[in-house]
C-alpha atoms as a PDB file:
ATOM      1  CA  UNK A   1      -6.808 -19.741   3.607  1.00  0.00           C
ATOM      2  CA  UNK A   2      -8.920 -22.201   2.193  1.00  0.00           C
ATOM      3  CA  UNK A   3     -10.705 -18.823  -0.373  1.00  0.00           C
ATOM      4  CA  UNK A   4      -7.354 -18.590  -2.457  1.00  0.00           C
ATOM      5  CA  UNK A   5      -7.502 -22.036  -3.681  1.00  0.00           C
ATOM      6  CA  UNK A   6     -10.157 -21.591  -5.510  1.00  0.00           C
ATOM      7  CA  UNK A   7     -10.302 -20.038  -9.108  1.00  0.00           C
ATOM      8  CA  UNK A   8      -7.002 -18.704  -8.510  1.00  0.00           C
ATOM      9  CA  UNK A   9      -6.201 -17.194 -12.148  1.00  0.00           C
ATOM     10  CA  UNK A  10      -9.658 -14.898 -11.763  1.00  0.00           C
ATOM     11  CA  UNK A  11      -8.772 -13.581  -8.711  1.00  0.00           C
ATOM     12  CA  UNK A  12      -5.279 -12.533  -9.449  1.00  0.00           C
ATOM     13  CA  UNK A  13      -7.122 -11.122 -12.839  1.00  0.00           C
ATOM     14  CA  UNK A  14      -9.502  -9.191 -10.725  1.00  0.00           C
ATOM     15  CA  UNK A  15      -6.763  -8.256  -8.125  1.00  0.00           C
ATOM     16  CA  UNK A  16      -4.285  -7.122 -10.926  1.00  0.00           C
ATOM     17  CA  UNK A  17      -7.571  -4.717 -12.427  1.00  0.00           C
ATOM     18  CA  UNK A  18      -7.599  -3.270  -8.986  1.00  0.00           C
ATOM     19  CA  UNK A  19      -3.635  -2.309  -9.039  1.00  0.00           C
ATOM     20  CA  UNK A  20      -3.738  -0.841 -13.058  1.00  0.00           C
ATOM     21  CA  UNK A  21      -7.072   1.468 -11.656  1.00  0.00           C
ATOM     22  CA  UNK A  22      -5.582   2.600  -8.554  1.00  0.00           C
ATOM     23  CA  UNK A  23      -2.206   3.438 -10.536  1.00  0.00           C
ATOM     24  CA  UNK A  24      -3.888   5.113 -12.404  1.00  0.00           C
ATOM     25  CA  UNK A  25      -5.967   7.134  -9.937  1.00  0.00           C
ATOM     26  CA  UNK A  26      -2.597   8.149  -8.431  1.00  0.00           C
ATOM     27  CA  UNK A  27      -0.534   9.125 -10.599  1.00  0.00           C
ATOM     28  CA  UNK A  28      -2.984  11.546 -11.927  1.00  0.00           C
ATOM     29  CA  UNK A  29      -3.176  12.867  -8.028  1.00  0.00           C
ATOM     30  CA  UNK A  30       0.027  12.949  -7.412  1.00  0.00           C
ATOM     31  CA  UNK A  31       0.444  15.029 -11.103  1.00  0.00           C
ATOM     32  CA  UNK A  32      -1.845  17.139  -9.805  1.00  0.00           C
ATOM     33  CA  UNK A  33      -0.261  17.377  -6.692  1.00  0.00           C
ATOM     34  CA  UNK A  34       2.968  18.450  -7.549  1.00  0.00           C
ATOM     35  CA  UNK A  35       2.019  20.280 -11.203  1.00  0.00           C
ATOM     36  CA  UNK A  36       4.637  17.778 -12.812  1.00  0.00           C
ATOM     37  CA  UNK A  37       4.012  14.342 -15.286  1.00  0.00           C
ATOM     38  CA  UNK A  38       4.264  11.440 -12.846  1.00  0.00           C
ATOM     39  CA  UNK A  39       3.874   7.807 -14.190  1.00  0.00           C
ATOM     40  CA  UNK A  40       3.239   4.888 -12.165  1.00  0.00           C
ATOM     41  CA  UNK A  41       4.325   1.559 -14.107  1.00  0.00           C
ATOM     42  CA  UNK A  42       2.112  -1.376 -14.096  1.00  0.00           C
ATOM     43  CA  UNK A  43       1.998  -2.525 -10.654  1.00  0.00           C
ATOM     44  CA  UNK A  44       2.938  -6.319  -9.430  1.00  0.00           C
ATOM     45  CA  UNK A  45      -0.191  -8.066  -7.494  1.00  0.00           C
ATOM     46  CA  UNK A  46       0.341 -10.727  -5.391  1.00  0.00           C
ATOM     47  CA  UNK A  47      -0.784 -12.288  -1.535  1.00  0.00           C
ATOM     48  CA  UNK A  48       1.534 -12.498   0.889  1.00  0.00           C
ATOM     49  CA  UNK A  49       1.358 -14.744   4.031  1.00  0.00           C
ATOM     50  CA  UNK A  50       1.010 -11.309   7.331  1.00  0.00           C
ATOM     51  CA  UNK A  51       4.226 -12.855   8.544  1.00  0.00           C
ATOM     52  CA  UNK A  52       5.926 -12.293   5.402  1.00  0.00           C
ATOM     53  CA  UNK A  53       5.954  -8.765   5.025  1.00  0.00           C
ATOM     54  CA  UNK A  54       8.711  -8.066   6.952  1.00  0.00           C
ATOM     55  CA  UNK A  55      10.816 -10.882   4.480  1.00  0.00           C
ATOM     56  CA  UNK A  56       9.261  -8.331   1.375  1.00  0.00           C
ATOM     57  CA  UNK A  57      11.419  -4.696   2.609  1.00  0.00           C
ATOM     58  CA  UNK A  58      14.726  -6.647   3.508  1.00  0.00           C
ATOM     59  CA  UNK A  59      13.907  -8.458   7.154  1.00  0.00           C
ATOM     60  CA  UNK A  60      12.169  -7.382  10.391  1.00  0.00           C
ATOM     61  CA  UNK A  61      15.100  -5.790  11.369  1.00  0.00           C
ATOM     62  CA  UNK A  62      15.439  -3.219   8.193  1.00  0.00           C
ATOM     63  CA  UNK A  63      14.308   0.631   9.178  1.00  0.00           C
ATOM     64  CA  UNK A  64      11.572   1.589   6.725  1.00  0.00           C
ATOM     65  CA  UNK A  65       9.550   4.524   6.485  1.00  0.00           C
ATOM     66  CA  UNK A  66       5.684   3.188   7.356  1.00  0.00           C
ATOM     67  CA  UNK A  67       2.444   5.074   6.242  1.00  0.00           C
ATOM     68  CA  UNK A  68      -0.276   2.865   8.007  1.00  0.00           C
ATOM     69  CA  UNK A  69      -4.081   3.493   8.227  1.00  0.00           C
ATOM     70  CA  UNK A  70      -6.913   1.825   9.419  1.00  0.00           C
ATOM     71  CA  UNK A  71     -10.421   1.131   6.881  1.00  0.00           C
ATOM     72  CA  UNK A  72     -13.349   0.915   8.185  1.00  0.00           C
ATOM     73  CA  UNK A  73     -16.710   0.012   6.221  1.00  0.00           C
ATOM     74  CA  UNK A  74     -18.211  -2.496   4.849  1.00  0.00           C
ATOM     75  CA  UNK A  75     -14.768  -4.812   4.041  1.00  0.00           C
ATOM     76  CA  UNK A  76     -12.367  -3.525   6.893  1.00  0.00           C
ATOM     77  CA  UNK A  77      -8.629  -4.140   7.268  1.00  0.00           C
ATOM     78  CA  UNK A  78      -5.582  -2.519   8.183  1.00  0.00           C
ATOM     79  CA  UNK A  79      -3.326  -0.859   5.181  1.00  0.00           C
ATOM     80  CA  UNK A  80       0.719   0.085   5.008  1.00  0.00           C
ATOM     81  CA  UNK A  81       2.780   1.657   2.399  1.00  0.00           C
ATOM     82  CA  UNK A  82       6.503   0.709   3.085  1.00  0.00           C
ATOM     83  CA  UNK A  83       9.633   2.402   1.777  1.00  0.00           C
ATOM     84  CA  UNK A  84      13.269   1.276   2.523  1.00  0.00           C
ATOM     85  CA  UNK A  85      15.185   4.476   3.694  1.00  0.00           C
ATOM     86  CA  UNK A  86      16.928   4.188  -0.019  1.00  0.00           C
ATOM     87  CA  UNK A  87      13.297   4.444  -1.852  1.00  0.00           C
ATOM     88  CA  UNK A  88      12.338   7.025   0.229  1.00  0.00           C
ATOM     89  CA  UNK A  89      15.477   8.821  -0.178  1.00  0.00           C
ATOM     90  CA  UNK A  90      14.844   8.763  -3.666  1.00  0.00           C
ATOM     91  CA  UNK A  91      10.821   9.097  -3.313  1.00  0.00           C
ATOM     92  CA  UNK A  92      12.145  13.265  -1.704  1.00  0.00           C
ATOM     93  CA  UNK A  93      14.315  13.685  -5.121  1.00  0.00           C
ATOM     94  CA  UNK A  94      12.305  12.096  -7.906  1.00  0.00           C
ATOM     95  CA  UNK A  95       8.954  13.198  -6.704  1.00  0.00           C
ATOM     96  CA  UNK A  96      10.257  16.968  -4.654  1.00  0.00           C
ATOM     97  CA  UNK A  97      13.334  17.796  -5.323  1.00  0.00           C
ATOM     98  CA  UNK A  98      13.943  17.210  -1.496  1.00  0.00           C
ATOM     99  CA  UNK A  99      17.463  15.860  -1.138  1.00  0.00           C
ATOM    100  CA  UNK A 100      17.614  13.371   1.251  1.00  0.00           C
ATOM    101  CA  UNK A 101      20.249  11.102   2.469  1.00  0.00           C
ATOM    102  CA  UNK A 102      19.698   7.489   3.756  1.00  0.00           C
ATOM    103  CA  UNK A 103      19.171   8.130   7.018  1.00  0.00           C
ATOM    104  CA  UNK A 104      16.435   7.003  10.198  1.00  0.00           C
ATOM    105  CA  UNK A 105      15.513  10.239  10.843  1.00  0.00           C
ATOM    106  CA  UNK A 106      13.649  12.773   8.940  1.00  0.00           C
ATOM    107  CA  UNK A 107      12.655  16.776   9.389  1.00  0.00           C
ATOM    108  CA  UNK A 108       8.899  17.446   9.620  1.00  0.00           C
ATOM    109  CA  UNK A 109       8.747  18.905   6.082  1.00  0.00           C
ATOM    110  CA  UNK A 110      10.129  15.192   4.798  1.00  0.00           C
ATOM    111  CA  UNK A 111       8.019  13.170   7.085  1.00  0.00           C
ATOM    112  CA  UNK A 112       4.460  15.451   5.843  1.00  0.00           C
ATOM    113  CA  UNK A 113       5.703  14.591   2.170  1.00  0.00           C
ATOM    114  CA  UNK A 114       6.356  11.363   2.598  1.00  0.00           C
ATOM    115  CA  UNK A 115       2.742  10.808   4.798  1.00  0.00           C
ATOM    116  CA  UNK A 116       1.072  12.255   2.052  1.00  0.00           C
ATOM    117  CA  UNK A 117       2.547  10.595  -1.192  1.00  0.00           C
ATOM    118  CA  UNK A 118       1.688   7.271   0.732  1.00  0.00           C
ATOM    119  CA  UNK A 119      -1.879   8.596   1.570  1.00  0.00           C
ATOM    120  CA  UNK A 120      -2.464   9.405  -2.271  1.00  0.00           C
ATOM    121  CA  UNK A 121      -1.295   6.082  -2.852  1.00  0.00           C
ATOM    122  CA  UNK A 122      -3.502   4.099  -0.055  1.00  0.00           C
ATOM    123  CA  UNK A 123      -6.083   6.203  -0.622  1.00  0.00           C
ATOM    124  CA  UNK A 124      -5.780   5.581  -5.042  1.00  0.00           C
ATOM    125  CA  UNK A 125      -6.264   1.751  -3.985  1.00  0.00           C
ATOM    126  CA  UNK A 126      -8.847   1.783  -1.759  1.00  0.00           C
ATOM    127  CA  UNK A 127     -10.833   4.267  -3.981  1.00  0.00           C
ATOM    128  CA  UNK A 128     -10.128   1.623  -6.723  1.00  0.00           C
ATOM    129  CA  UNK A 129     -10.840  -1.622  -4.668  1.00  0.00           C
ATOM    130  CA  UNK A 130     -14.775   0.293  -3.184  1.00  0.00           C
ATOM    131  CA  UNK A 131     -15.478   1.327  -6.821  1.00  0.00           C
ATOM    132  CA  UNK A 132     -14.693  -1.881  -8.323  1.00  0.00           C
ATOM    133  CA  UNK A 133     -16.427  -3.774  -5.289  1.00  0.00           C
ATOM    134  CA  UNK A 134     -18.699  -1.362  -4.406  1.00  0.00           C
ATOM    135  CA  UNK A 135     -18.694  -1.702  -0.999  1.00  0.00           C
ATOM    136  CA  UNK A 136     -17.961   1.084   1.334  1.00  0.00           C
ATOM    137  CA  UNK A 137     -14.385   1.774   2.328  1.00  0.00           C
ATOM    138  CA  UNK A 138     -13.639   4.840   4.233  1.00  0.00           C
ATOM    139  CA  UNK A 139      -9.421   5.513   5.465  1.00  0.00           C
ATOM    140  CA  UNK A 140      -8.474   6.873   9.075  1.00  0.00           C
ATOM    141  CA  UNK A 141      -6.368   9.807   9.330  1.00  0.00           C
ATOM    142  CA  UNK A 142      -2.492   8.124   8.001  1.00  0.00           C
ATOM    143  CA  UNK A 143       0.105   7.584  10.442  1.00  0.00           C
ATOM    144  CA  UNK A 144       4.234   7.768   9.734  1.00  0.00           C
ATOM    145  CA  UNK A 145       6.764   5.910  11.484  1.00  0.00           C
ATOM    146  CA  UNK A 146      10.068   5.683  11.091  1.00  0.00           C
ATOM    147  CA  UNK A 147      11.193   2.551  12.675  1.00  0.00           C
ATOM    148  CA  UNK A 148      12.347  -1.002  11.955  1.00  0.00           C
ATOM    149  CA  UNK A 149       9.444  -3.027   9.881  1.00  0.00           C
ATOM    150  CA  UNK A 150       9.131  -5.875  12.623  1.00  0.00           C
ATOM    151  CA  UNK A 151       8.457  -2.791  14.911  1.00  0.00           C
ATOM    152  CA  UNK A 152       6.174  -0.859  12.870  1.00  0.00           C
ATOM    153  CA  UNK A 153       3.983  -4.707  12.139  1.00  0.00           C
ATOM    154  CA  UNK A 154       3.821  -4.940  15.885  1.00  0.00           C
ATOM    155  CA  UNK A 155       2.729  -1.499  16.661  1.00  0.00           C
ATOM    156  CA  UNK A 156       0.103  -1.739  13.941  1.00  0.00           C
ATOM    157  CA  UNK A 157      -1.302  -5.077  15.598  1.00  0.00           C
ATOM    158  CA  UNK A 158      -1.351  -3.160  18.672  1.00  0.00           C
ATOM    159  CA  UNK A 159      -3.118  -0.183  17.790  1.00  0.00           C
ATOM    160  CA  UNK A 160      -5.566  -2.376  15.566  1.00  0.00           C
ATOM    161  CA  UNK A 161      -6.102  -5.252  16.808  1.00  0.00           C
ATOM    162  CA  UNK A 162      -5.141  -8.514  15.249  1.00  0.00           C
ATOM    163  CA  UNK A 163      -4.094  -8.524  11.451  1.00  0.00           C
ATOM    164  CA  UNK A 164      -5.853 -10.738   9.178  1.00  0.00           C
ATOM    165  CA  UNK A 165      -4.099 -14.077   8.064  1.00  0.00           C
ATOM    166  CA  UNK A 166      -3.005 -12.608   4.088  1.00  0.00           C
ATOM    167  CA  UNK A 167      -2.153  -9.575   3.136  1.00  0.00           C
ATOM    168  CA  UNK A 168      -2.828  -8.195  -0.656  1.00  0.00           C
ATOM    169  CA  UNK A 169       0.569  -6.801  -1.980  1.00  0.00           C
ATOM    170  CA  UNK A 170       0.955  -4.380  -4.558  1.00  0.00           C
ATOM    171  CA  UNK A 171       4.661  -3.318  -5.727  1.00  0.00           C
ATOM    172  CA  UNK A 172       4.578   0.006  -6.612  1.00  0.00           C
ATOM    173  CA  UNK A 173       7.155   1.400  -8.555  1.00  0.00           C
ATOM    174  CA  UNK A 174       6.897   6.035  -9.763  1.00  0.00           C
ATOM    175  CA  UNK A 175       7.974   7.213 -12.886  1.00  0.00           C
ATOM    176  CA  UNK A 176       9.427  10.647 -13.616  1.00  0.00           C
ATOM    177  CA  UNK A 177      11.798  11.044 -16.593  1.00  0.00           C
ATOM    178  CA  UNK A 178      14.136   8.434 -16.679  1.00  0.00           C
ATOM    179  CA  UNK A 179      14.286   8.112 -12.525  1.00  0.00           C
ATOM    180  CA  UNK A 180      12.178   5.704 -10.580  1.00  0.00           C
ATOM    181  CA  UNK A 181      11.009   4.920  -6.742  1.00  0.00           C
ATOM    182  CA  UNK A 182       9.082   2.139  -5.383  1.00  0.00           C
ATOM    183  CA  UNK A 183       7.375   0.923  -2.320  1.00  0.00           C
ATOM    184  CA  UNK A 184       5.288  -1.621  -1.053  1.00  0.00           C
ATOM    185  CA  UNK A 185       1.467  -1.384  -0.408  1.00  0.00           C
ATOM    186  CA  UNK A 186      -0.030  -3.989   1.773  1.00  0.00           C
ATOM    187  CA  UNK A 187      -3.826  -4.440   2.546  1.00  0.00           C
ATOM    188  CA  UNK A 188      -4.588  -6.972   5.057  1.00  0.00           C
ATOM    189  CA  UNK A 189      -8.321  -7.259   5.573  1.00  0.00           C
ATOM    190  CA  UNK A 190     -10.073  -8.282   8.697  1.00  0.00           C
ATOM    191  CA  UNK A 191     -11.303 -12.240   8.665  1.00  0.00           C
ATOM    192  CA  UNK A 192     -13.917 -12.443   6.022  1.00  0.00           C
ATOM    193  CA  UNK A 193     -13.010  -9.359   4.439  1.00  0.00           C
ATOM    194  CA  UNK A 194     -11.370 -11.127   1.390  1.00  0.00           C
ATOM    195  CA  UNK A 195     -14.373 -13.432   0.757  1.00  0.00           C
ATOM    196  CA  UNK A 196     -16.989  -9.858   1.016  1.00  0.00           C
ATOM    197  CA  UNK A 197     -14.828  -8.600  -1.635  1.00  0.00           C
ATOM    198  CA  UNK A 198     -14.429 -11.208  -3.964  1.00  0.00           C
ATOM    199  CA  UNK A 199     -18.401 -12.104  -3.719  1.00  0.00           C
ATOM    200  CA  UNK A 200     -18.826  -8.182  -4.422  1.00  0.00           C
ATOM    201  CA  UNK A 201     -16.899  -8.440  -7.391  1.00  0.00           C
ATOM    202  CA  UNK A 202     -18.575 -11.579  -8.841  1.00  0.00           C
ATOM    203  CA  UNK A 203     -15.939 -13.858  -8.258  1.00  0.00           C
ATOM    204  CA  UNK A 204     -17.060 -17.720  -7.190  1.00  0.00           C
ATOM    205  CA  UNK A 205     -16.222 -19.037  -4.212  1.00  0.00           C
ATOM    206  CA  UNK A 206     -15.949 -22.738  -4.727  1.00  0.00           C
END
């Protein structure tokens, strides 16, 4: 896309400000939460080509666990927080105490925690990205699957329609004590989302 050749440096800056606030914003819910400390490090911001995102949780053929949710407002897109099974293996420990194996399935009680620490985290972002923009962003009701990532792309262009071109990627990695999970937060805005948000935030075009 022609928008990110343009000032490059400030929109990563801007992009990056949107990650450290939206940390921020959840580890302090997800402290809340689950009435422990929970750290989030400083996150890595980058854009990522829709076809891609597979390549970024091991291949289209590697079994994540998918939180995806559609926005709707004023800069609309499609969102997904990714987790290879190991991550969110380790997500049920570090975070609950759950122990979980590596494994494609998951009980109820595993797949609700796992919905809502990657709602928390989606919803941290967005609530980062509309304050900082100040355009109105409003989340659907999140979805799980447990499925292979190629699967869970397709089923999301399905559902919503066609995905937008780039996808904003923010590596996300938790912090309690000494152990550590990550996943992978993708927001892929409609066509001419990107350029609504950038103008929003003051950032010139050409």
């Amino acid at each position: 896309m022609e928008l990110f050749n343009h000032n490059p440096d400030f929109k990563m800056d801007v992009l990056r400000e949107v990650g450290n606030i939206g940390a921020g914003h959840a580890a302090t819910a997800l402290s809340r939460l689950l009435d422990k400390p929970v750290d989030m490090s400083v996150p890595t911001v980058s854009f990522v080509p829709f076809e891609r995102i597979a390549d970024r949780v091991g291949g289209s053929e590697e079994v994540v666990a998918a939180i995806f949710l559609r926005v709707d407002g004023d800069a609309p897109g499609n969102m997904f927080f990714l987790m290879s099974r190991k991550q969110a293996a380790r997500v049920l420990q570090v975070l609950l105490g759950i122990e979980a194996s590596e494994k494609d399935s998951y009980s109820e009680l595993e797949l609700s925690a796992l919905c809502e620490i990657g709602n928390i985290l989606a919803g941290s972002y967005l609530s980062s990205l509309a304050d900082l923009t100040g355009l109105a962003m409003s989340p659907s009701v999140p979805s799980i699957a447990v499925d292979m990532a190629g699967a869970v792309l397709s089923y999301g262009v399905l559902q919503f329609g066609t995905m937008g071109d780039e996808a904003l990627l923010i590596d996300t990695t938790f912090l309690k004590g000494e152990q550590e999970a990550e996943g992978h937060f993708f927001f892929i805005p409609d066509p001419q989302s990107f350029e609504r948000m950038f103008v929003s935030l003051g950032v010139p075009l050409e």
